[in-house]
C-alpha atoms as a PDB file:
ATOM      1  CA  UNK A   1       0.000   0.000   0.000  1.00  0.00           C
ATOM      2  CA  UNK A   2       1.133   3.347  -1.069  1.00  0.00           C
ATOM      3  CA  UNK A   3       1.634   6.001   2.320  1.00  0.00           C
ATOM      4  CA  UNK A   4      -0.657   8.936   1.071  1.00  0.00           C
ATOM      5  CA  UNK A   5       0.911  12.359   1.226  1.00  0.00           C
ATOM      6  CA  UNK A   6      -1.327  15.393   0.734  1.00  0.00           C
ATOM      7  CA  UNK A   7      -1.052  19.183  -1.019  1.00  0.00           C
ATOM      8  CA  UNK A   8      -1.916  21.536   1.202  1.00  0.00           C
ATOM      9  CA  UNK A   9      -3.886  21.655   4.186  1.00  0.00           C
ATOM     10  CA  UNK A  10      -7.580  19.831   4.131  1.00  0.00           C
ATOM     11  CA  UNK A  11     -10.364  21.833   3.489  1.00  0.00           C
ATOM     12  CA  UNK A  12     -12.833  20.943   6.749  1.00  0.00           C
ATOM     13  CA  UNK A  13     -13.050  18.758   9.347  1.00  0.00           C
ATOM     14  CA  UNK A  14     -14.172  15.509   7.886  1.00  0.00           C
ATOM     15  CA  UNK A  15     -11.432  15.799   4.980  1.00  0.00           C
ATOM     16  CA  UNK A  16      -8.763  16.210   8.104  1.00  0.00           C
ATOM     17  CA  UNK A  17     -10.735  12.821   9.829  1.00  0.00           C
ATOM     18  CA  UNK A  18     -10.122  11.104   6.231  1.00  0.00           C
ATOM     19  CA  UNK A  19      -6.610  12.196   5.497  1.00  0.00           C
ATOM     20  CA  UNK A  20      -5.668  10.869   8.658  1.00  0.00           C
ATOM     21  CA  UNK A  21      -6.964   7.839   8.989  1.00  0.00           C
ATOM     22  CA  UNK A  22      -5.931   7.134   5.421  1.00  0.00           C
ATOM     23  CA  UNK A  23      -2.059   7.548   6.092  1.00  0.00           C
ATOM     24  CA  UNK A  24      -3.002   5.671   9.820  1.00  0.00           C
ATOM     25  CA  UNK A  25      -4.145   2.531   7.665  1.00  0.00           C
ATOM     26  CA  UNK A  26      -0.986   3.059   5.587  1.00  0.00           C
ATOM     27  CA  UNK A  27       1.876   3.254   8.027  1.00  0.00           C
ATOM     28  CA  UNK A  28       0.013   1.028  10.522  1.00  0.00           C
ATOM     29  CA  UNK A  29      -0.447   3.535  13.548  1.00  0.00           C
ATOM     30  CA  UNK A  30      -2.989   3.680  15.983  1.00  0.00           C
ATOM     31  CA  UNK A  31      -5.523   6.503  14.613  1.00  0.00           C
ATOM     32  CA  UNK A  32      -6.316   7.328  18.561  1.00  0.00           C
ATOM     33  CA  UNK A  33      -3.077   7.445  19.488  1.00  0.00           C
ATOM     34  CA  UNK A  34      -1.891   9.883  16.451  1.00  0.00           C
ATOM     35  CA  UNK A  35      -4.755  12.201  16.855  1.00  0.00           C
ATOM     36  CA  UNK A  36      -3.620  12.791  19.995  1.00  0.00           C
ATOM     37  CA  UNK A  37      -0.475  13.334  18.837  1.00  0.00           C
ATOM     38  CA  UNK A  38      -1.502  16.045  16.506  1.00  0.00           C
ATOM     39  CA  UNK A  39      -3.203  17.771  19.149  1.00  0.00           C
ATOM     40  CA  UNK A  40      -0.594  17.877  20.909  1.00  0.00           C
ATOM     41  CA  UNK A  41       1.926  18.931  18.826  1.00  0.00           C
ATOM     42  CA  UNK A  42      -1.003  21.523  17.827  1.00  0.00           C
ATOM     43  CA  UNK A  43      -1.183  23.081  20.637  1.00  0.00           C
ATOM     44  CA  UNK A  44       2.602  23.102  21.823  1.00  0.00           C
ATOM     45  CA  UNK A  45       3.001  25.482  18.571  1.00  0.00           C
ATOM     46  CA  UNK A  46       0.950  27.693  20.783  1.00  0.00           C
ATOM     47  CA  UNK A  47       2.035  27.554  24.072  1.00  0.00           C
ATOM     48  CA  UNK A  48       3.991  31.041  25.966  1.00  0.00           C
ATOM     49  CA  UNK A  49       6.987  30.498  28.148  1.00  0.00           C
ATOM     50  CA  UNK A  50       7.631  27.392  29.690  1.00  0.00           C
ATOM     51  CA  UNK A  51       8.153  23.936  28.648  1.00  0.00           C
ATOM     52  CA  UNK A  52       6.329  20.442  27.869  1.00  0.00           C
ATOM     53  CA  UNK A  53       6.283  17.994  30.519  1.00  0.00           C
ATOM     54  CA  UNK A  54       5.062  14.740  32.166  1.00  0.00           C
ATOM     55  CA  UNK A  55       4.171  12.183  29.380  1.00  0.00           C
ATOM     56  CA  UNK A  56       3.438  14.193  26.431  1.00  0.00           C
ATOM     57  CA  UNK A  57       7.759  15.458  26.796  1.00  0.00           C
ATOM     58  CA  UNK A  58       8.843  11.843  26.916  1.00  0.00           C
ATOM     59  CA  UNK A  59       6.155  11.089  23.422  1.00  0.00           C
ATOM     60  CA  UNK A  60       7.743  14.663  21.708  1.00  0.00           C
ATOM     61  CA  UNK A  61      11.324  13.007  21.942  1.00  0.00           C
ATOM     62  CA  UNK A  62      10.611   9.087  21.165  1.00  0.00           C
ATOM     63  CA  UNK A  63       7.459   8.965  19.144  1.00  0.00           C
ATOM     64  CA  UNK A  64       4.502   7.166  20.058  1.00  0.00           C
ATOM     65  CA  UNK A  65       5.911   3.737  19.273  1.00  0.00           C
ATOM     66  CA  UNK A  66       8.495   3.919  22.083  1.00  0.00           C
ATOM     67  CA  UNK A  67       6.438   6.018  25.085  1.00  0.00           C
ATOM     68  CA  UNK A  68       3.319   5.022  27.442  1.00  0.00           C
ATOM     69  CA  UNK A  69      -0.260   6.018  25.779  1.00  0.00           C
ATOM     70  CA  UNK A  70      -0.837   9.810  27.605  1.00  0.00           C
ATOM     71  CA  UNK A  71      -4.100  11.835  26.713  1.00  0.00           C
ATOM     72  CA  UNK A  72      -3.492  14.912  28.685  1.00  0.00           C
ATOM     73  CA  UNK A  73      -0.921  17.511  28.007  1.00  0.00           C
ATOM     74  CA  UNK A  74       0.808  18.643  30.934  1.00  0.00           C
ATOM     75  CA  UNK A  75       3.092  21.613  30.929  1.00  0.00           C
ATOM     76  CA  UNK A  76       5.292  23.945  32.983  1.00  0.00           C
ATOM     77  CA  UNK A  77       4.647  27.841  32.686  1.00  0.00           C
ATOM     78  CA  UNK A  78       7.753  29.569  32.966  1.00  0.00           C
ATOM     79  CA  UNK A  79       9.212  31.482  35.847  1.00  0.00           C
ATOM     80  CA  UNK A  80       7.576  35.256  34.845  1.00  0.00           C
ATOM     81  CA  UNK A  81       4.239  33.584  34.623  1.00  0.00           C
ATOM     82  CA  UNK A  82       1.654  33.728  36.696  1.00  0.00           C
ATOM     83  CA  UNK A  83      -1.544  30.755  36.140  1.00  0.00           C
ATOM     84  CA  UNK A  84      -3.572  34.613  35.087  1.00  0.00           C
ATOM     85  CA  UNK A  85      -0.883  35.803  32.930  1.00  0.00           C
ATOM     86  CA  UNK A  86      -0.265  32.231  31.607  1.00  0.00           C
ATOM     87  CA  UNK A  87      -3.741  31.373  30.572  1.00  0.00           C
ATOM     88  CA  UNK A  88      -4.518  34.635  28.781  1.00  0.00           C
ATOM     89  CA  UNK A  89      -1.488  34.632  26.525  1.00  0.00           C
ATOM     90  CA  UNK A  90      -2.398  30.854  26.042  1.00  0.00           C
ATOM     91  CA  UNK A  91      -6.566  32.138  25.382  1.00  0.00           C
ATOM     92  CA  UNK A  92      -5.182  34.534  22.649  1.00  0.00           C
ATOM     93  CA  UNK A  93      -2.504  32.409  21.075  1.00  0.00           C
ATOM     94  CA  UNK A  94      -5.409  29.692  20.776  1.00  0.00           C
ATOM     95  CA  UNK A  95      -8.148  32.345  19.113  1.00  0.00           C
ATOM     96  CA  UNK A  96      -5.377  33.080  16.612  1.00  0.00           C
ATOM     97  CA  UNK A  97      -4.386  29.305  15.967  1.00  0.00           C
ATOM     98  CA  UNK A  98      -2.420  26.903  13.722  1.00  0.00           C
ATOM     99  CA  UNK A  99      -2.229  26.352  10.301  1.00  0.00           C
ATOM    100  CA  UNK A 100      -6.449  26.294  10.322  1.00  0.00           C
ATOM    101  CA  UNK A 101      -6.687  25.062  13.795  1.00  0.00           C
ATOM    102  CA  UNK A 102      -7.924  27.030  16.606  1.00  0.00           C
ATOM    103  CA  UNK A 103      -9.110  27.016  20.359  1.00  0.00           C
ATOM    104  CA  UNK A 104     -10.751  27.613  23.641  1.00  0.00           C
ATOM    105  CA  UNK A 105      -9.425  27.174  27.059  1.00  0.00           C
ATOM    106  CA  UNK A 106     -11.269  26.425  30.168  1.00  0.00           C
ATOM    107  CA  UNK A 107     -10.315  26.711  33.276  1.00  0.00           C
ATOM    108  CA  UNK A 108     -11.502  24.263  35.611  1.00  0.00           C
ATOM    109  CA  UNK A 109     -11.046  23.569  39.599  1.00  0.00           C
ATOM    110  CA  UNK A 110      -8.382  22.524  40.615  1.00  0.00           C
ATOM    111  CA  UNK A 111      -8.698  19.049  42.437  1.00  0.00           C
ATOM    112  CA  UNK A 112      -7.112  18.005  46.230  1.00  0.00           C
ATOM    113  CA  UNK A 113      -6.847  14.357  46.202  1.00  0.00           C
ATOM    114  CA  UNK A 114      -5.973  12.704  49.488  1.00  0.00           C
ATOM    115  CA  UNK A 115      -3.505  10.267  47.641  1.00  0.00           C
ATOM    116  CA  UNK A 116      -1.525  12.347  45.553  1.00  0.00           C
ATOM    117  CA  UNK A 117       1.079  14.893  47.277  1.00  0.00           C
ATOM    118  CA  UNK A 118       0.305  18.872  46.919  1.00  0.00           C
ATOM    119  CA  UNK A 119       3.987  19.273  44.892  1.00  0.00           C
ATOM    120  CA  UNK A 120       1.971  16.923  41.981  1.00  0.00           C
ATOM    121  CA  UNK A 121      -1.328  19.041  42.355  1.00  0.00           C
ATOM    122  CA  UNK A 122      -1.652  21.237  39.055  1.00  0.00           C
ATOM    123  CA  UNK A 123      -3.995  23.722  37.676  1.00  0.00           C
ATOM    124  CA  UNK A 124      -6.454  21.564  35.285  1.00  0.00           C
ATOM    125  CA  UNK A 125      -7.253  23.016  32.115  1.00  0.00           C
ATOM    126  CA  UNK A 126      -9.426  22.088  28.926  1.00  0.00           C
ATOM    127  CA  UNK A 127      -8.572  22.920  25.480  1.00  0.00           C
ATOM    128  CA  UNK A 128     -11.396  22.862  22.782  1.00  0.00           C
ATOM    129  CA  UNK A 129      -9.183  22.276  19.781  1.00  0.00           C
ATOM    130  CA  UNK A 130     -11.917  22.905  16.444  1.00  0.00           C
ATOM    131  CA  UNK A 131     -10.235  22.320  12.689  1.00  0.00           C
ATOM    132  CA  UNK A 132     -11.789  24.626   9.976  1.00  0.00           C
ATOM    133  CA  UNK A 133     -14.212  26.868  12.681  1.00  0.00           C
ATOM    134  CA  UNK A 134     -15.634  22.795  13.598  1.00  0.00           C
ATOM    135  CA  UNK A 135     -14.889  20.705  16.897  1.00  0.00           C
ATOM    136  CA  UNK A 136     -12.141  18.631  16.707  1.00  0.00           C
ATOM    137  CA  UNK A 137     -10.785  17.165  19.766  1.00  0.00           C
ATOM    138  CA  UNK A 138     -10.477  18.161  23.378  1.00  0.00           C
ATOM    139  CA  UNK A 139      -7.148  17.963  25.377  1.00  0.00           C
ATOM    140  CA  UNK A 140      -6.737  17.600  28.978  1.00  0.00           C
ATOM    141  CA  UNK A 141      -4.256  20.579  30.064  1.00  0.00           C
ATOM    142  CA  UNK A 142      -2.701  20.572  33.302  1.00  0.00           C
ATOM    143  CA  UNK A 143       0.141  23.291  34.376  1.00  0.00           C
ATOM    144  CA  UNK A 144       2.370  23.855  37.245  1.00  0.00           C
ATOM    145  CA  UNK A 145       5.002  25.816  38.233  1.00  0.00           C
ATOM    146  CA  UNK A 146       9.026  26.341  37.857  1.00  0.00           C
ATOM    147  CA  UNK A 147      10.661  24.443  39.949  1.00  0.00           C
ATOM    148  CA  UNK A 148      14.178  25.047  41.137  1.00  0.00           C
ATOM    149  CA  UNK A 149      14.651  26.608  37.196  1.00  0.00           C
ATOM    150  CA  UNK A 150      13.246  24.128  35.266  1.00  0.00           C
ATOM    151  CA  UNK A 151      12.042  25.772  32.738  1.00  0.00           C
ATOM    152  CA  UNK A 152      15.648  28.099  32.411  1.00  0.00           C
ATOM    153  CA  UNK A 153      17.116  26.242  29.598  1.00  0.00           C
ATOM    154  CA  UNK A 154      14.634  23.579  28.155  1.00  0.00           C
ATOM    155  CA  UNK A 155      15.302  21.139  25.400  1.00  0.00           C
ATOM    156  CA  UNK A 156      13.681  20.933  21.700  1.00  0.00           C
ATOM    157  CA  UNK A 157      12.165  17.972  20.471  1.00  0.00           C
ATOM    158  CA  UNK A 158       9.771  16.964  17.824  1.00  0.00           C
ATOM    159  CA  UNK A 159       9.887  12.973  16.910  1.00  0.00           C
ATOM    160  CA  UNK A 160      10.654  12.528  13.105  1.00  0.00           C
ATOM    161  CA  UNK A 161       7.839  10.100  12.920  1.00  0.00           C
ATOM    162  CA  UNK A 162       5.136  12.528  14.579  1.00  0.00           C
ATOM    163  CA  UNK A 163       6.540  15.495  12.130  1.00  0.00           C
ATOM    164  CA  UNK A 164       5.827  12.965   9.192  1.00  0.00           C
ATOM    165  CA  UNK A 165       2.521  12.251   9.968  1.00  0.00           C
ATOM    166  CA  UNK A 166       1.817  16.085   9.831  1.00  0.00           C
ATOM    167  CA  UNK A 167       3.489  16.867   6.755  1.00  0.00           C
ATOM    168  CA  UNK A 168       1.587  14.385   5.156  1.00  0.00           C
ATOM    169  CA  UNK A 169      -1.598  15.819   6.140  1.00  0.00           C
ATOM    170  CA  UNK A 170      -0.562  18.712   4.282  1.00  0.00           C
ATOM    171  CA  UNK A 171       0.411  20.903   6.890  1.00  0.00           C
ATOM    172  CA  UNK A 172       3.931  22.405   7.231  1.00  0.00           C
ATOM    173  CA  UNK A 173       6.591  20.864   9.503  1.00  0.00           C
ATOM    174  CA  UNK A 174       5.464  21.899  12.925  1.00  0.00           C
ATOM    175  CA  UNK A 175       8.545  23.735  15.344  1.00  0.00           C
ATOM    176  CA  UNK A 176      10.245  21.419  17.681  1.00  0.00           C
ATOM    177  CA  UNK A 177       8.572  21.470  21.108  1.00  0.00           C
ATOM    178  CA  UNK A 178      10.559  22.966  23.946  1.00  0.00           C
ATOM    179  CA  UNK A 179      10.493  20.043  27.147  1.00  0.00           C
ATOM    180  CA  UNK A 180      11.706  19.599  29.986  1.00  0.00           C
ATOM    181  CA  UNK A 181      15.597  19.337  30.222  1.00  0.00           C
ATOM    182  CA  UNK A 182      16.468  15.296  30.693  1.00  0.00           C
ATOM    183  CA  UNK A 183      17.791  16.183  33.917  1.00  0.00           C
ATOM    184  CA  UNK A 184      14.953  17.807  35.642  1.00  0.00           C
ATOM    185  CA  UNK A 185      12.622  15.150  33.984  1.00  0.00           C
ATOM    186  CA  UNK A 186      14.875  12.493  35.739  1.00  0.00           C
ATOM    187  CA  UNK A 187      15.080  14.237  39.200  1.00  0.00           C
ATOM    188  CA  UNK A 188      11.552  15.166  39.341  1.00  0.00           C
ATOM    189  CA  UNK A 189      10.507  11.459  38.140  1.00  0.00           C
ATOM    190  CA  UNK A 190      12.748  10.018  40.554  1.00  0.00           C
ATOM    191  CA  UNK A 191      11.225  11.885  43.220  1.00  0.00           C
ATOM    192  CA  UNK A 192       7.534  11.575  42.332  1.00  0.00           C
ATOM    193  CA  UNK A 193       8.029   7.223  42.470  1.00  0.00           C
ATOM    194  CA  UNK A 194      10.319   7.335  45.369  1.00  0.00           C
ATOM    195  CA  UNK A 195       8.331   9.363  48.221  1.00  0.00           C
ATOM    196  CA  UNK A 196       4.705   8.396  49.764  1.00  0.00           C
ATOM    197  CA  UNK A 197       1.826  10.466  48.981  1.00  0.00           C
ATOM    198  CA  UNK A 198      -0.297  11.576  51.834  1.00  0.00           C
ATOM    199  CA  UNK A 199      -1.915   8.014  52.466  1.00  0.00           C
ATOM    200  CA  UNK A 200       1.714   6.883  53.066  1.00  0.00           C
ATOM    201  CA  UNK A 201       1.868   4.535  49.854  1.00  0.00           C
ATOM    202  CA  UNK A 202       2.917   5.197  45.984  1.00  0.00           C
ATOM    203  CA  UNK A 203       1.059   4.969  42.835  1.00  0.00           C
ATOM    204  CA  UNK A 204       3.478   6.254  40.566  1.00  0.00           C
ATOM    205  CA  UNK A 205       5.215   2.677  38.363  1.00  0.00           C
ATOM    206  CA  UNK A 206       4.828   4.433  35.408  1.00  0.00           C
ATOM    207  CA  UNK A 207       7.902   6.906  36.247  1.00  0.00           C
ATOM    208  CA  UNK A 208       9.792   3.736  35.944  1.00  0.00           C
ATOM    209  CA  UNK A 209       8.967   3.150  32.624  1.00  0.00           C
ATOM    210  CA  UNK A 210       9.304   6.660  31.832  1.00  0.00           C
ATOM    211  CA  UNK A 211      12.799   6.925  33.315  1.00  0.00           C
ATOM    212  CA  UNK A 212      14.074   3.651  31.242  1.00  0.00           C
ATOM    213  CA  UNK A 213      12.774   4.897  28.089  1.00  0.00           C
ATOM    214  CA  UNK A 214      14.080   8.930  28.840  1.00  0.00           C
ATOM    215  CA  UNK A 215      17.269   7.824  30.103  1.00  0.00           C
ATOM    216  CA  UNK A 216      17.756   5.524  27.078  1.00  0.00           C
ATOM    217  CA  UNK A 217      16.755   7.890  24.579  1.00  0.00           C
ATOM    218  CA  UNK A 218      17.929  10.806  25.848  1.00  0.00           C
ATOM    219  CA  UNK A 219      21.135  10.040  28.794  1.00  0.00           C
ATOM    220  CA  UNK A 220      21.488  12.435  31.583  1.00  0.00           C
ATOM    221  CA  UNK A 221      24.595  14.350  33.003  1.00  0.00           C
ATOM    222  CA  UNK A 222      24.506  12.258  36.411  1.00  0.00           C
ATOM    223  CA  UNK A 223      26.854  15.273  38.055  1.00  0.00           C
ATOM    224  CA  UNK A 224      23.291  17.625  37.178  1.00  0.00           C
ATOM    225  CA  UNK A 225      21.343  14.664  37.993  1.00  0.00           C
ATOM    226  CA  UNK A 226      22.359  14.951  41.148  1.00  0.00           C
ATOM    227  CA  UNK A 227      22.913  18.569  41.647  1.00  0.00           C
ATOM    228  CA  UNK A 228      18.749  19.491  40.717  1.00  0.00           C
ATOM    229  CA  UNK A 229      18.077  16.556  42.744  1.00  0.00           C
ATOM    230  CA  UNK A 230      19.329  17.542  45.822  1.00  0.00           C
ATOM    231  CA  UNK A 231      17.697  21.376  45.097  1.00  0.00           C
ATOM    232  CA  UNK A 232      13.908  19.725  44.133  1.00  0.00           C
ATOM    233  CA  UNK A 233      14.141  16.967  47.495  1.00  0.00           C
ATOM    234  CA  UNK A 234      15.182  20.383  49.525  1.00  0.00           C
ATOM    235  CA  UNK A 235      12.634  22.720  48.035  1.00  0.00           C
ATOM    236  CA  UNK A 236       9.984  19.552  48.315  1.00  0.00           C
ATOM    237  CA  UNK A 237      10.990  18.764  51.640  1.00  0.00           C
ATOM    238  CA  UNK A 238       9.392  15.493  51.438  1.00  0.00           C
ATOM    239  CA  UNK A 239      12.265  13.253  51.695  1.00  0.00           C
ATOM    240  CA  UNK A 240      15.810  13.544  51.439  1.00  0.00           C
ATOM    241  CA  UNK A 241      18.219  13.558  48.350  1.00  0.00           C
ATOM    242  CA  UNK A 242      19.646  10.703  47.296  1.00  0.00           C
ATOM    243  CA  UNK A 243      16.502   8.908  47.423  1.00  0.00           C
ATOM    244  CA  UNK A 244      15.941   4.626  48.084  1.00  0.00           C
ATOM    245  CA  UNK A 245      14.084   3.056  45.052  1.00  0.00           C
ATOM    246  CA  UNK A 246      12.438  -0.078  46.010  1.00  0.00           C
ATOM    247  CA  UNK A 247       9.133  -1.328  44.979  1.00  0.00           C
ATOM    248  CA  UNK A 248       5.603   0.170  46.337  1.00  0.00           C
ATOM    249  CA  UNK A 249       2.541  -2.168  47.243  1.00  0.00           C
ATOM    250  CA  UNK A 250       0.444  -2.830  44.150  1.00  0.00           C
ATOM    251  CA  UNK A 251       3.362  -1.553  41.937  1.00  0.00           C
ATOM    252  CA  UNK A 252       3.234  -5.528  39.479  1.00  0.00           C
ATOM    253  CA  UNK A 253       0.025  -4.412  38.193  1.00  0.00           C
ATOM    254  CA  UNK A 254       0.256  -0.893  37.671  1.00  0.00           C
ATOM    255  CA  UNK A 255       3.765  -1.255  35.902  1.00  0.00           C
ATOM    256  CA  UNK A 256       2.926  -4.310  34.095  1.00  0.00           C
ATOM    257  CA  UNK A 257      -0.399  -2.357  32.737  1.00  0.00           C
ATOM    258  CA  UNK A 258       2.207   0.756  31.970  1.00  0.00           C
ATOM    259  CA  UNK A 259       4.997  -1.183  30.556  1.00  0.00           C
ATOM    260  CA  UNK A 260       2.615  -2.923  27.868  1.00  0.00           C
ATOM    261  CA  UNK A 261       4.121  -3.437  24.247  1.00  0.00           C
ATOM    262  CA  UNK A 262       7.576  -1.746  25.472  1.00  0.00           C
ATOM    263  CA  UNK A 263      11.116  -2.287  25.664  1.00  0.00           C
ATOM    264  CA  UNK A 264      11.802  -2.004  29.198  1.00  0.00           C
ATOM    265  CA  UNK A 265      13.358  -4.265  31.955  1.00  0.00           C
ATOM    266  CA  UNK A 266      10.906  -6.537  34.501  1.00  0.00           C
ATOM    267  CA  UNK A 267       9.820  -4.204  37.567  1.00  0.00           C
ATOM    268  CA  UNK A 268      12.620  -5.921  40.241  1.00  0.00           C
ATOM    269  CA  UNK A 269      15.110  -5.438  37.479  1.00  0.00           C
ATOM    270  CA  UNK A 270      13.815  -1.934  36.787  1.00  0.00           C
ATOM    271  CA  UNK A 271      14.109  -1.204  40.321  1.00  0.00           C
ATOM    272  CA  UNK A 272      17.988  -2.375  40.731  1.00  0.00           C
ATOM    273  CA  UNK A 273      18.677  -0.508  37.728  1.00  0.00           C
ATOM    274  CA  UNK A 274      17.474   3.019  38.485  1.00  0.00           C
ATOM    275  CA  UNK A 275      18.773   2.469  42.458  1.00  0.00           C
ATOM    276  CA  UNK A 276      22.356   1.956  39.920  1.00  0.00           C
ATOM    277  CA  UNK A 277      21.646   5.114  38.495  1.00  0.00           C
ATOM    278  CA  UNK A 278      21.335   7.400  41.501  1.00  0.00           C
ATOM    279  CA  UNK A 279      23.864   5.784  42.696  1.00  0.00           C
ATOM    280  CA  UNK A 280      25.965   6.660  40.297  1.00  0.00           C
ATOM    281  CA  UNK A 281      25.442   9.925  40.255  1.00  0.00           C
ATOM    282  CA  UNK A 282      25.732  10.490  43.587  1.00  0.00           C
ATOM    283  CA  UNK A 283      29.570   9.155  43.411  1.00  0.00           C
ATOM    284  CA  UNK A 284      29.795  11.595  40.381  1.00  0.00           C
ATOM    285  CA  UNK A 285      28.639  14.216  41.837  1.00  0.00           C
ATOM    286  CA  UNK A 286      31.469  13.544  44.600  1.00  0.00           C
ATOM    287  CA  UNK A 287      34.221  12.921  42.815  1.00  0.00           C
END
C-alpha cells in the first residue's frame, strides 16, 4: 500500500478525519493514538513560556511507538508567569491558531486528592481544539510551576515520525517542542516514584517506565542529575536527596499495565537498575 501524502492543508473537518486515517491505515499507527499526537503537537506550537512535561515530553522526543499512551498535556509555565498571565497569553494564542486550527481554554477547579502529594497538584485546564471553525478534539491541560529553574534552559524535540505524519496531512513541519531538560525530567521522576503520597503509599510505576525509556533515549549528566536533585528533594521537603528506590505495594500491576508493548526491563530489574543510576550519580557528583 502506497503512504498517502497530501497538497496543502484539508479543506474541513471531515477531509482532516479522512486524510488521517488514510495515512493511519498506511503506516500502521494507531488513529487514537496519532490524533492525539496532533493535538498535541497543535497546541505546543501555541504555548507562551515554559516547557512540555510529564508524558506528552517523553512522546515529543521518542514517538509514540516507544512512550506510554498519555491523553493529557501537561506543561510547565515559565518562571515570569503567573496561572492569570499564563492562561490569557495561552486564550489569545489559541483564538489566533495553527495552520487552520484554533481554540478555547477552560479553566476548571483545581482538584485536592488525598492520595496524591500537593507538589503533583496542578492547575487543570481544557482545550477545545476545532479544525476549519468545527470541533475537533479536546485535550486535557494541566500546568504547574518552575521548579528550582526548570524551565531556564529547556530542550527541543519533535519525533521525526510525529513530524511525518503532519506533513503528510498537508500541513507544514510543525517547530520542535521545547520540554523539559532530561535532567529535571529524571530528578523530578525520581522523586515523584520514590516518596509516599499523603496516604503513606505510591502509585506512581509508570515513572519507571518513563525513566528507562528517557534515560535511554535521551542520557542524563549524572553530576546535574544529582545537583537538581538535591535542590527539588530540599525545596519539596518530602524526603531527602539521594533517594531509596524499592518497589511500592500494588506496583506488578500498575507497571505491568504501563509497561505494555515496550522495551523495558521486569519491575525488580527496573528497580535495581534506576537504584544503579542514583547511585551513580551520587559518586559523580562527589568525585
Amino acid at each position: 500500500m502506497s503512504i498517502p501524502s497530501y497538497e496543502g492543508p484539508p479543506a474541513h473537518r471531515v477531509a482532516l478525519e479522512k486524510r488521517l486515517r488514510n495515512i493511519c491505515d498506511a503506516l500502521d499507527l494507531n488513529e487514537l493514538r496519532t490524533r492525539t499526537s496532533l493535538a498535541h503537537t497543535v497546541i505546543a506550537q501555541l504555548l507562551p513560556a515554559g516547557v512540555v512535561k510529564g508524558g506528552a515530553a517523553i512522546k515529543f522526543r521518542t514517538g509514540d511507538h516507544a512512550s506510554r499512551v498519555t491523553r493529557d498535556l501537561d506543561a510547565t509555565r515559565g518562571a515570569d508567569h503567573t496561572v492569570e498571565t499564563y492562561a490569557a497569553e495561552l486564550s489569545a494564542h489559541l483564538a489566533d491558531g495553527w495552520q487552520g486550527f484554533t481554540g478555547r481554554l477552560v479553566d476548571r477547579t483545581p482538584a485536592d486528592p488525598p492520595d496524591v502529594p500537593g507538589e503533583y497538584v496542578m492547575h487543570p485546564f481544557e482545550v477545545k481544539l476545532a479544525y476549519a471553525g468545527q470541533s475537533y478534539v479536546t485535550i486535557e491541560f494541566e500546568l504547574g510551576h518552575d521548579e528550582v529553574g526548570s524551565t531556564a534552559a529547556p530542550a527541543l524535540a519533535l519525533d521525526a515520525g510525529i513530524a511525518e505524519v503532519i506533513e503528510r496531512l498537508g500541513f507544514p513541519t510543525p517547530e520542535p517542542v521545547a520540554v523539559l531538560a532530561v535532567e529535571h525530567q529524571v530528578a523530578q521522576k525520581l522523586h515523584a516514584c520514590t516518596t509516599p503520597n499523603r496516604q503513606g503509599g505510591n502509585e506512581r510505576a509508570h515513572d519507571l517506565v518513563d525513566l528507562q525509556i528517557l534515560v535511554g533515549v535521551d542520557p542524563p549528566d549524572l553530576r546535574e542529575v544529582a545537583r537538581i536533585g538535591r535542590r527539588l528533594f530540599a525545596a519539596r521537603r518530602v524526603s531527602p536527596w539521594p533517594p531509596e528506590v524499592r518497589e511500592w505495594p500494588g506496583w506488578d500491576d500498575r507497571y505491568q499495565a504501563a509497561s505494555e508493548g515496550l522495551d523495558v526491563r521486569p519491575l525488580d530489574s527496573a528497580v535495581q537498575w534506576l537504584q544503579a543510576l542514583v547511585d551513580e550519580a551520587e559518586q559523580t557528583s562527589a568525585g
